[in-house]
PDB file of N, CA and C in Angstrom:
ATOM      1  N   UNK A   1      80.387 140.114 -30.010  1.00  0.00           N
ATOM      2  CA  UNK A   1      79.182 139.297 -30.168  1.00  0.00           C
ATOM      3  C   UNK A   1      78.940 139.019 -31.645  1.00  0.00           C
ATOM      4  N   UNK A   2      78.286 137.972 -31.871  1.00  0.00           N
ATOM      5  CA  UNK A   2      78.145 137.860 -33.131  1.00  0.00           C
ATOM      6  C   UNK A   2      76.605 138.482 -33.910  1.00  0.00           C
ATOM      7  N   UNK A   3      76.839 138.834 -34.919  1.00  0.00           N
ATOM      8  CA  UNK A   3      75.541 139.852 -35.798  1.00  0.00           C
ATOM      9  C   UNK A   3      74.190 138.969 -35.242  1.00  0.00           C
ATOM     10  N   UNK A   4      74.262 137.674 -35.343  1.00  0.00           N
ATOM     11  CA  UNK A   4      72.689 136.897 -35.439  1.00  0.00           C
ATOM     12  C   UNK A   4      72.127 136.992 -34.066  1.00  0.00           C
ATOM     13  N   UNK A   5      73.056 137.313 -33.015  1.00  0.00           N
ATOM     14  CA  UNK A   5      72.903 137.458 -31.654  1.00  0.00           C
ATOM     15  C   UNK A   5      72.333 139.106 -31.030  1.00  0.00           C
ATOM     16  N   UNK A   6      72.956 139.833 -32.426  1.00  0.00           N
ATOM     17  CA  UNK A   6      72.982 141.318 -32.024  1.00  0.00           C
ATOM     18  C   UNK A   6      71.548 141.840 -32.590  1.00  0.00           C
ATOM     19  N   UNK A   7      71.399 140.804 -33.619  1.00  0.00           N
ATOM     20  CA  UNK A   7      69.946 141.704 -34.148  1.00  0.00           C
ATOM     21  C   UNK A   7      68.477 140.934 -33.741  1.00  0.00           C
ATOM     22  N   UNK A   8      68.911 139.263 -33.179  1.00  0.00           N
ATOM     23  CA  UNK A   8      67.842 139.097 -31.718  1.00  0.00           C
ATOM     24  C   UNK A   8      67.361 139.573 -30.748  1.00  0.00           C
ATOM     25  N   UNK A   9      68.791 140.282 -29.727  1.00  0.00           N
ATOM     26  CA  UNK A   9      68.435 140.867 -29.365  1.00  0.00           C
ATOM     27  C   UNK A   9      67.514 142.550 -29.411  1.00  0.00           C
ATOM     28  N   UNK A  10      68.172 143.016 -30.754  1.00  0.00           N
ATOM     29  CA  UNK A  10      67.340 144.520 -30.927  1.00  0.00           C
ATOM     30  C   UNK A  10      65.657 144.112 -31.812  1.00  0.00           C
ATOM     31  N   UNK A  11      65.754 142.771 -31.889  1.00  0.00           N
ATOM     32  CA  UNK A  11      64.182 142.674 -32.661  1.00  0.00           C
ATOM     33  C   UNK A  11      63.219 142.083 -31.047  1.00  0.00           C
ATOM     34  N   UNK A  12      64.009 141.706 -30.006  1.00  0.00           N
ATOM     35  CA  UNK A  12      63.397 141.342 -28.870  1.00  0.00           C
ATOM     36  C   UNK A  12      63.307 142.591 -28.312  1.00  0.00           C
ATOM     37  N   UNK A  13      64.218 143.396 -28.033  1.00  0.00           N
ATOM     38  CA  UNK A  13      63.963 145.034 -27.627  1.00  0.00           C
ATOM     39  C   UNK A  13      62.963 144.988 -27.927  1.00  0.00           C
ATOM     40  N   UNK A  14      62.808 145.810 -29.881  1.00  0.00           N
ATOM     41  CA  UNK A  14      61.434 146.210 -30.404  1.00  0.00           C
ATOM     42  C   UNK A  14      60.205 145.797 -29.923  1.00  0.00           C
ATOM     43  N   UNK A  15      60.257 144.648 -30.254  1.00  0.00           N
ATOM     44  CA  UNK A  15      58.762 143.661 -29.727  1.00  0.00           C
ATOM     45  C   UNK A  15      58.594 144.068 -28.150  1.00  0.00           C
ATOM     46  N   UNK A  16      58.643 144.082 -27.150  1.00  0.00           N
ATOM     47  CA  UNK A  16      58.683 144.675 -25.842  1.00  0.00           C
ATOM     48  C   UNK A  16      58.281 146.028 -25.978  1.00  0.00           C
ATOM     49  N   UNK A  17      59.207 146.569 -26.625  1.00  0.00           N
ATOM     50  CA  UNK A  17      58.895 148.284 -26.567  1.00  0.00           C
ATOM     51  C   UNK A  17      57.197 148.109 -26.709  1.00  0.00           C
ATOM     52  N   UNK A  18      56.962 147.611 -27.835  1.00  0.00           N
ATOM     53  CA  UNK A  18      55.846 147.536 -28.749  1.00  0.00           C
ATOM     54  C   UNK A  18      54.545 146.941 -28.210  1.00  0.00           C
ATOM     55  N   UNK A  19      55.378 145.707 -27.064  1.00  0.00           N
ATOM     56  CA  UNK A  19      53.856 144.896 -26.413  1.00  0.00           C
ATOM     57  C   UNK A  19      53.625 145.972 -24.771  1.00  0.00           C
ATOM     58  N   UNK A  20      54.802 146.527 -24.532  1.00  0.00           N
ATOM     59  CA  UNK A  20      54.522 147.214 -23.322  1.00  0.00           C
ATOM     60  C   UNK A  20      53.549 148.669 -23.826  1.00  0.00           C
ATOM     61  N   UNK A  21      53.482 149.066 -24.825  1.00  0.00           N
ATOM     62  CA  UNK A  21      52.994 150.547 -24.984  1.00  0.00           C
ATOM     63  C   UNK A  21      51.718 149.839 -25.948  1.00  0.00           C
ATOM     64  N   UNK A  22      50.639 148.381 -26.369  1.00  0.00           N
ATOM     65  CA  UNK A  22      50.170 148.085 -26.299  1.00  0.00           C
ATOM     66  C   UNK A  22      49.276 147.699 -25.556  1.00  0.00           C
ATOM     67  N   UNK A  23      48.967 148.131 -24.038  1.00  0.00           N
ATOM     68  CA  UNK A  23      47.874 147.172 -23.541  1.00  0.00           C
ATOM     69  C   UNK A  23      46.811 147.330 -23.291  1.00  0.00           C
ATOM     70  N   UNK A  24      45.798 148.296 -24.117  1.00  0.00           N
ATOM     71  CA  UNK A  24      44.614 148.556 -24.263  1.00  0.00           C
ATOM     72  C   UNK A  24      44.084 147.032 -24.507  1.00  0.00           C
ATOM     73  N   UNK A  25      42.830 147.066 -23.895  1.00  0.00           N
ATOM     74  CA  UNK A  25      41.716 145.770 -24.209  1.00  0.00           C
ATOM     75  C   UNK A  25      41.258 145.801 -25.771  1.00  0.00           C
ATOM     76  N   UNK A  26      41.143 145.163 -26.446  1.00  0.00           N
ATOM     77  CA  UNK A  26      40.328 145.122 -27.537  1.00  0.00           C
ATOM     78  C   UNK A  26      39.170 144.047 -27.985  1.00  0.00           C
ATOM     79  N   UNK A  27      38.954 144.526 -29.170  1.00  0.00           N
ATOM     80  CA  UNK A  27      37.671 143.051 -29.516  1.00  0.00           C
ATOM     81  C   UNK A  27      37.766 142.961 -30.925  1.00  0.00           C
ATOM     82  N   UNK A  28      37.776 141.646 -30.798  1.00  0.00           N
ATOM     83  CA  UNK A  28      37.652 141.343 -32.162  1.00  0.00           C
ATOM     84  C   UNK A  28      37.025 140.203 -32.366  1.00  0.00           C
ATOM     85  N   UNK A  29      36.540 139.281 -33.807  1.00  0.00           N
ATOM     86  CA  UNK A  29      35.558 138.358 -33.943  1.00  0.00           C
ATOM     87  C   UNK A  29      36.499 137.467 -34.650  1.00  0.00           C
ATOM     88  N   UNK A  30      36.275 136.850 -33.778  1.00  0.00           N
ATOM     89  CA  UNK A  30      36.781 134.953 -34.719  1.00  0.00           C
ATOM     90  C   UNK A  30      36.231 134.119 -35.073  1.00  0.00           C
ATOM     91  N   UNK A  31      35.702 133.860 -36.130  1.00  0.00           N
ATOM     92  CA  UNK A  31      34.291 133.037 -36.901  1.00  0.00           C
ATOM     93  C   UNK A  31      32.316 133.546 -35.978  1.00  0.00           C
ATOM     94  N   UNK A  32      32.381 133.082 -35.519  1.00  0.00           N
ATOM     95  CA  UNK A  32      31.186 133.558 -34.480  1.00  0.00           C
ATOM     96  C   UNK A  32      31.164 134.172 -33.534  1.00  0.00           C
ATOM     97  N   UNK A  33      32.096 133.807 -32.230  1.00  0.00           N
ATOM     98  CA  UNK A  33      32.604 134.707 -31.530  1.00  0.00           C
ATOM     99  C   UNK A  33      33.179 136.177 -31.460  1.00  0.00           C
ATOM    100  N   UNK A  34      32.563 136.526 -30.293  1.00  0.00           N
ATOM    101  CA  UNK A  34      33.207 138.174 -30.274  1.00  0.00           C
ATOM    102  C   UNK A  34      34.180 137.898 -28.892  1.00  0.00           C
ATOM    103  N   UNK A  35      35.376 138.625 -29.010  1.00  0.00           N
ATOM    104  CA  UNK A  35      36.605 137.764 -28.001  1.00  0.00           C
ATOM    105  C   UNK A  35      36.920 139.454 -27.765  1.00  0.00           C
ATOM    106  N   UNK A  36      37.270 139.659 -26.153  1.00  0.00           N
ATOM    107  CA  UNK A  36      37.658 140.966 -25.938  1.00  0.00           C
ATOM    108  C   UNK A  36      38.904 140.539 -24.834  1.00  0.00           C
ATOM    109  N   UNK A  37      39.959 140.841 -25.191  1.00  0.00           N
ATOM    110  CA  UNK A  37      41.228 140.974 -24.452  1.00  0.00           C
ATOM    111  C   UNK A  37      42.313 141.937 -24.403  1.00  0.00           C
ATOM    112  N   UNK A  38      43.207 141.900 -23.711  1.00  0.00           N
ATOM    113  CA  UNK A  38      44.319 142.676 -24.204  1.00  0.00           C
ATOM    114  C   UNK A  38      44.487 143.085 -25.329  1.00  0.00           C
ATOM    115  N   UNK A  39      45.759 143.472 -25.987  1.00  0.00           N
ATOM    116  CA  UNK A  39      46.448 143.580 -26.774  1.00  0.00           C
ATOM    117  C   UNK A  39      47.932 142.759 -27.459  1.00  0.00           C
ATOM    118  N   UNK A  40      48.062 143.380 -25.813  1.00  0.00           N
ATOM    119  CA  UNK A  40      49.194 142.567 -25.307  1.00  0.00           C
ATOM    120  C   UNK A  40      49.032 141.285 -25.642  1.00  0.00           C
ATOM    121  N   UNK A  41      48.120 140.310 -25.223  1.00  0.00           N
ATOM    122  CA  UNK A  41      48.365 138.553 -25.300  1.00  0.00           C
ATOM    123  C   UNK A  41      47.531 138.632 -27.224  1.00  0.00           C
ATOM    124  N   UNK A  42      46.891 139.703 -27.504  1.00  0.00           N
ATOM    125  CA  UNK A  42      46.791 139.429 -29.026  1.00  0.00           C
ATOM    126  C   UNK A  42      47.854 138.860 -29.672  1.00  0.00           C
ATOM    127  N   UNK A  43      48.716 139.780 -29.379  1.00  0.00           N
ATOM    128  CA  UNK A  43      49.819 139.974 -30.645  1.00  0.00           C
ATOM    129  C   UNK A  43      51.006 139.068 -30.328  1.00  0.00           C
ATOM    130  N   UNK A  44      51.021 138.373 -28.458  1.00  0.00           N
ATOM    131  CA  UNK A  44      51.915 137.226 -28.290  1.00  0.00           C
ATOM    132  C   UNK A  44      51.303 135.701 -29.078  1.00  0.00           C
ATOM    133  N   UNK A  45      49.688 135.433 -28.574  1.00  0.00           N
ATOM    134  CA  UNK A  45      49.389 134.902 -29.018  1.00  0.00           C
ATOM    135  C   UNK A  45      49.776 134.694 -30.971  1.00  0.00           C
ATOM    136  N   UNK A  46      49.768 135.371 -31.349  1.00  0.00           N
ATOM    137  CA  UNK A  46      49.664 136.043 -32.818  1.00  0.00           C
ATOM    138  C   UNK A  46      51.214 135.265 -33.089  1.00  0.00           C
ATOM    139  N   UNK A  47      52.291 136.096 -32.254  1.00  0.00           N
ATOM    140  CA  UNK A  47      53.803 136.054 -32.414  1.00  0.00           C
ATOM    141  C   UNK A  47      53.736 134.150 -32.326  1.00  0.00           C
ATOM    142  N   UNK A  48      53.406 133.641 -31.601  1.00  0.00           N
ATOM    143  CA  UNK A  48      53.431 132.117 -31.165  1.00  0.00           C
ATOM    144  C   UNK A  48      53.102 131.303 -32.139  1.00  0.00           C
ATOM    145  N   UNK A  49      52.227 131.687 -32.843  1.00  0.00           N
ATOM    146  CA  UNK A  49      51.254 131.011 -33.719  1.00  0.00           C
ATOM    147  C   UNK A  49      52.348 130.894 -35.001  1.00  0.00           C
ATOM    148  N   UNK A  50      52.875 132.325 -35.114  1.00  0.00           N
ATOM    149  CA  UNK A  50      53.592 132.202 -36.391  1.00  0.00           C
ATOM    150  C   UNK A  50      55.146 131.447 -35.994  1.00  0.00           C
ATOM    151  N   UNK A  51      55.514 131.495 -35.321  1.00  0.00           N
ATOM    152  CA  UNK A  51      56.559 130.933 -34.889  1.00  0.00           C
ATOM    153  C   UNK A  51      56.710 129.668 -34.925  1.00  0.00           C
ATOM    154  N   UNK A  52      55.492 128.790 -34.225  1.00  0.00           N
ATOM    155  CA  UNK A  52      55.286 127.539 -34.431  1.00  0.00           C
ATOM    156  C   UNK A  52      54.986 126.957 -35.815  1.00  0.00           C
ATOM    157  N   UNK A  53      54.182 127.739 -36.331  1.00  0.00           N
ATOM    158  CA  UNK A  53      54.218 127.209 -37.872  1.00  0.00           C
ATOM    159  C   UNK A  53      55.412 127.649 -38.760  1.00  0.00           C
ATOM    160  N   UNK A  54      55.790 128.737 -38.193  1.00  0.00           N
ATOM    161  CA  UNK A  54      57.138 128.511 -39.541  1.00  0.00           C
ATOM    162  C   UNK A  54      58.228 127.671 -39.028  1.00  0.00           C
ATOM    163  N   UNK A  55      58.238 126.972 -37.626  1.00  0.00           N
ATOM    164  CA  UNK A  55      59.205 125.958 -37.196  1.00  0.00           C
ATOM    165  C   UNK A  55      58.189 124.860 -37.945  1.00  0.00           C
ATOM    166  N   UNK A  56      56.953 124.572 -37.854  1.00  0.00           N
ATOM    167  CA  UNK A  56      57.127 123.233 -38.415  1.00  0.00           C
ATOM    168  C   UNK A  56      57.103 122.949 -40.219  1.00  0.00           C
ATOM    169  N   UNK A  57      56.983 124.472 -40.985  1.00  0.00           N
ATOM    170  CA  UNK A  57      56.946 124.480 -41.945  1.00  0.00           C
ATOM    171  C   UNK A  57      58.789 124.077 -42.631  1.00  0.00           C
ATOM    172  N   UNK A  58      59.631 124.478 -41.849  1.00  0.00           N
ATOM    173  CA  UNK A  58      60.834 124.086 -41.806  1.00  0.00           C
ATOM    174  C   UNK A  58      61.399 123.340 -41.713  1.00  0.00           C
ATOM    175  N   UNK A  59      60.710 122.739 -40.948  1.00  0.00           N
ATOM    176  CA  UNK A  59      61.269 120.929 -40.346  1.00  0.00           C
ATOM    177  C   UNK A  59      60.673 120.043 -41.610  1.00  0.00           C
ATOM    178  N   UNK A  60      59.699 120.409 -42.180  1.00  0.00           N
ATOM    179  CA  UNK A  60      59.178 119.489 -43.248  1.00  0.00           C
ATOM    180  C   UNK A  60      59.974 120.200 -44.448  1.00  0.00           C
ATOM    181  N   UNK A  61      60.429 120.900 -44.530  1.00  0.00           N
ATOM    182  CA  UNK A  61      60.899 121.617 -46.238  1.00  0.00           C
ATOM    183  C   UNK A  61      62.226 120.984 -45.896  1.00  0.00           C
ATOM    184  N   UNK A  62      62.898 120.822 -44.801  1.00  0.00           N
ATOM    185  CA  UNK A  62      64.254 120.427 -44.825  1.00  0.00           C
ATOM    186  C   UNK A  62      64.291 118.982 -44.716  1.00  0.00           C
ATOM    187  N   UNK A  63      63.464 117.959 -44.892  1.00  0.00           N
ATOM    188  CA  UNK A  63      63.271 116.405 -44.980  1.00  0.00           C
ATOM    189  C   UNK A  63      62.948 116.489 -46.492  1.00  0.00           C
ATOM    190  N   UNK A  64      64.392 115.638 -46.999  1.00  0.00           N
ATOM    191  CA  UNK A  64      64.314 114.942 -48.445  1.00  0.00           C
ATOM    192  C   UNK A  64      64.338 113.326 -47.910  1.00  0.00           C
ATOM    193  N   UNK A  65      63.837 112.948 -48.960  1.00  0.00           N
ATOM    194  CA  UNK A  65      64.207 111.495 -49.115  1.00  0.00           C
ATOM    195  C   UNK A  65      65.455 111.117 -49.586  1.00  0.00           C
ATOM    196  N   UNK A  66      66.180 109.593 -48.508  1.00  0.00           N
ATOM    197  CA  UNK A  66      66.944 109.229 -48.932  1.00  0.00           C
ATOM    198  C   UNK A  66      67.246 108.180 -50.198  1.00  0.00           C
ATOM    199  N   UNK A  67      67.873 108.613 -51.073  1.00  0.00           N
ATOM    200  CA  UNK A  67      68.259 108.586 -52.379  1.00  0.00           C
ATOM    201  C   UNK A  67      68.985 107.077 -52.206  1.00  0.00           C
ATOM    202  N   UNK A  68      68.766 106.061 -53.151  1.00  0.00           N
ATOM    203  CA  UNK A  68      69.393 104.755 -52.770  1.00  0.00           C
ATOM    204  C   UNK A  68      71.026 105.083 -53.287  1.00  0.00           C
ATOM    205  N   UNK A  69      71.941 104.681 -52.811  1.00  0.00           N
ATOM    206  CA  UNK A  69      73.583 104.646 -53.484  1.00  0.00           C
ATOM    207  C   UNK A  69      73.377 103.856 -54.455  1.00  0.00           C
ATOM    208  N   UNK A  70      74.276 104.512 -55.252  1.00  0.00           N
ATOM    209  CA  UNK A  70      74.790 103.312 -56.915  1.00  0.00           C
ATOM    210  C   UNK A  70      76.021 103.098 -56.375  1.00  0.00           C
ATOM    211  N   UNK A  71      76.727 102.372 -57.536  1.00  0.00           N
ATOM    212  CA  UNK A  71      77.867 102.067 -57.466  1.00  0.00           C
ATOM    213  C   UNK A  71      78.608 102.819 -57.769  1.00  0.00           C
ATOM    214  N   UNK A  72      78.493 103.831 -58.216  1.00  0.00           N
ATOM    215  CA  UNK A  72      79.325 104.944 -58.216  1.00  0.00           C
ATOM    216  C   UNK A  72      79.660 106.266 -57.167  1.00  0.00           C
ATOM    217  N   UNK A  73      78.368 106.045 -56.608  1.00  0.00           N
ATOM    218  CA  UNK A  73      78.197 106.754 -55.202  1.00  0.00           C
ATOM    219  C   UNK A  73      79.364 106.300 -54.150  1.00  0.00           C
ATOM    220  N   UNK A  74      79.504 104.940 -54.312  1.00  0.00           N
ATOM    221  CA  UNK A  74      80.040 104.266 -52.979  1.00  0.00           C
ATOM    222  C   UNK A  74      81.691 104.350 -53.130  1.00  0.00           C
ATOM    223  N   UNK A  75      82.357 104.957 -51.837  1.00  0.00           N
ATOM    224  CA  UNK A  75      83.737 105.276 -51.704  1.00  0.00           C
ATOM    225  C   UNK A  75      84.000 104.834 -50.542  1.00  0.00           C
ATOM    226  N   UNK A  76      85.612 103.964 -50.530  1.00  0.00           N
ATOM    227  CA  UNK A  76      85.993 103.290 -49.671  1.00  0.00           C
ATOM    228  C   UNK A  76      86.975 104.630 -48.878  1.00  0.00           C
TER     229      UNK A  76
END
Protein backbone atom coordinates (compact mmCIF):
# COMPACT_ATOMS: atom_id res chain seq x y z
CA UNK A 1 0.00 0.00 0.00
CA UNK A 2 1.15 3.23 -0.42
CA UNK A 3 2.30 5.65 2.85
CA UNK A 4 -0.58 8.46 1.95
CA UNK A 5 -3.11 5.58 2.05
CA UNK A 6 -1.53 4.03 5.23
CA UNK A 7 -1.56 7.08 7.38
CA UNK A 8 -5.44 7.92 6.22
CA UNK A 9 -6.29 5.21 7.21
CA UNK A 10 -4.56 5.24 10.95
CA UNK A 11 -5.68 9.12 11.28
CA UNK A 12 -9.41 7.69 10.36
CA UNK A 13 -8.81 4.86 13.03
CA UNK A 14 -7.80 7.68 15.59
CA UNK A 15 -10.68 9.99 14.91
CA UNK A 16 -13.31 7.02 15.54
CA UNK A 17 -11.46 5.73 18.47
CA UNK A 18 -11.83 9.34 19.68
CA UNK A 19 -15.59 10.19 18.44
CA UNK A 20 -16.76 6.70 19.79
CA UNK A 21 -15.31 7.20 23.51
CA UNK A 22 -16.76 10.88 23.12
CA UNK A 23 -20.45 10.85 23.46
CA UNK A 24 -21.33 12.66 26.46
CA UNK A 25 -23.96 15.63 25.75
CA UNK A 26 -22.47 18.95 26.20
CA UNK A 27 -23.20 22.78 26.08
CA UNK A 28 -21.79 25.31 24.85
CA UNK A 29 -22.64 29.10 23.65
CA UNK A 30 -22.46 30.41 20.20
CA UNK A 31 -22.89 34.22 20.13
CA UNK A 32 -26.32 34.25 22.12
CA UNK A 33 -27.34 30.93 22.10
CA UNK A 34 -26.80 28.17 24.56
CA UNK A 35 -26.68 24.82 22.19
CA UNK A 36 -26.57 21.38 24.13
CA UNK A 37 -25.62 18.25 22.06
CA UNK A 38 -23.47 15.46 21.74
CA UNK A 39 -20.02 15.47 21.48
CA UNK A 40 -19.87 13.31 19.02
CA UNK A 41 -21.66 15.62 16.15
CA UNK A 42 -19.49 18.63 17.99
CA UNK A 43 -16.35 17.63 16.87
CA UNK A 44 -17.81 16.06 13.27
CA UNK A 45 -19.48 19.11 12.79
CA UNK A 46 -16.10 20.94 13.84
CA UNK A 47 -14.01 18.18 11.52
CA UNK A 48 -16.45 19.36 8.38
CA UNK A 49 -16.15 22.85 8.84
CA UNK A 50 -12.41 22.67 8.70
CA UNK A 51 -12.24 20.48 5.91
CA UNK A 52 -14.43 22.48 3.77
CA UNK A 53 -12.57 25.54 4.31
CA UNK A 54 -9.21 24.29 3.88
CA UNK A 55 -10.61 22.66 0.46
CA UNK A 56 -11.79 25.95 -0.57
CA UNK A 57 -8.84 27.82 0.80
CA UNK A 58 -6.83 25.57 -1.69
CA UNK A 59 -8.70 25.78 -4.65
CA UNK A 60 -8.20 29.60 -4.49
CA UNK A 61 -4.28 29.57 -3.49
CA UNK A 62 -3.79 27.17 -6.43
CA UNK A 63 -5.55 29.68 -9.21
CA UNK A 64 -2.83 32.00 -10.78
CA UNK A 65 -3.52 34.07 -13.53
CA UNK A 66 -2.82 33.33 -16.94
CA UNK A 67 0.31 35.11 -17.98
CA UNK A 68 0.01 36.42 -21.76
CA UNK A 69 2.92 34.42 -24.13
CA UNK A 70 5.75 36.56 -25.68
CA UNK A 71 7.53 35.64 -28.38
CA UNK A 72 9.88 33.96 -26.75
CA UNK A 73 7.56 31.83 -24.82
CA UNK A 74 6.14 30.39 -28.06
CA UNK A 75 7.65 26.87 -29.35
CA UNK A 76 6.78 25.07 -32.38
Amino acid sequence: MKPKVIILLIVTILALVILLQNTDPTQFQLLFWEIEMSLVVLVLVNLLIGFVLGFVVAKLAGRRPKQKASATDVTD
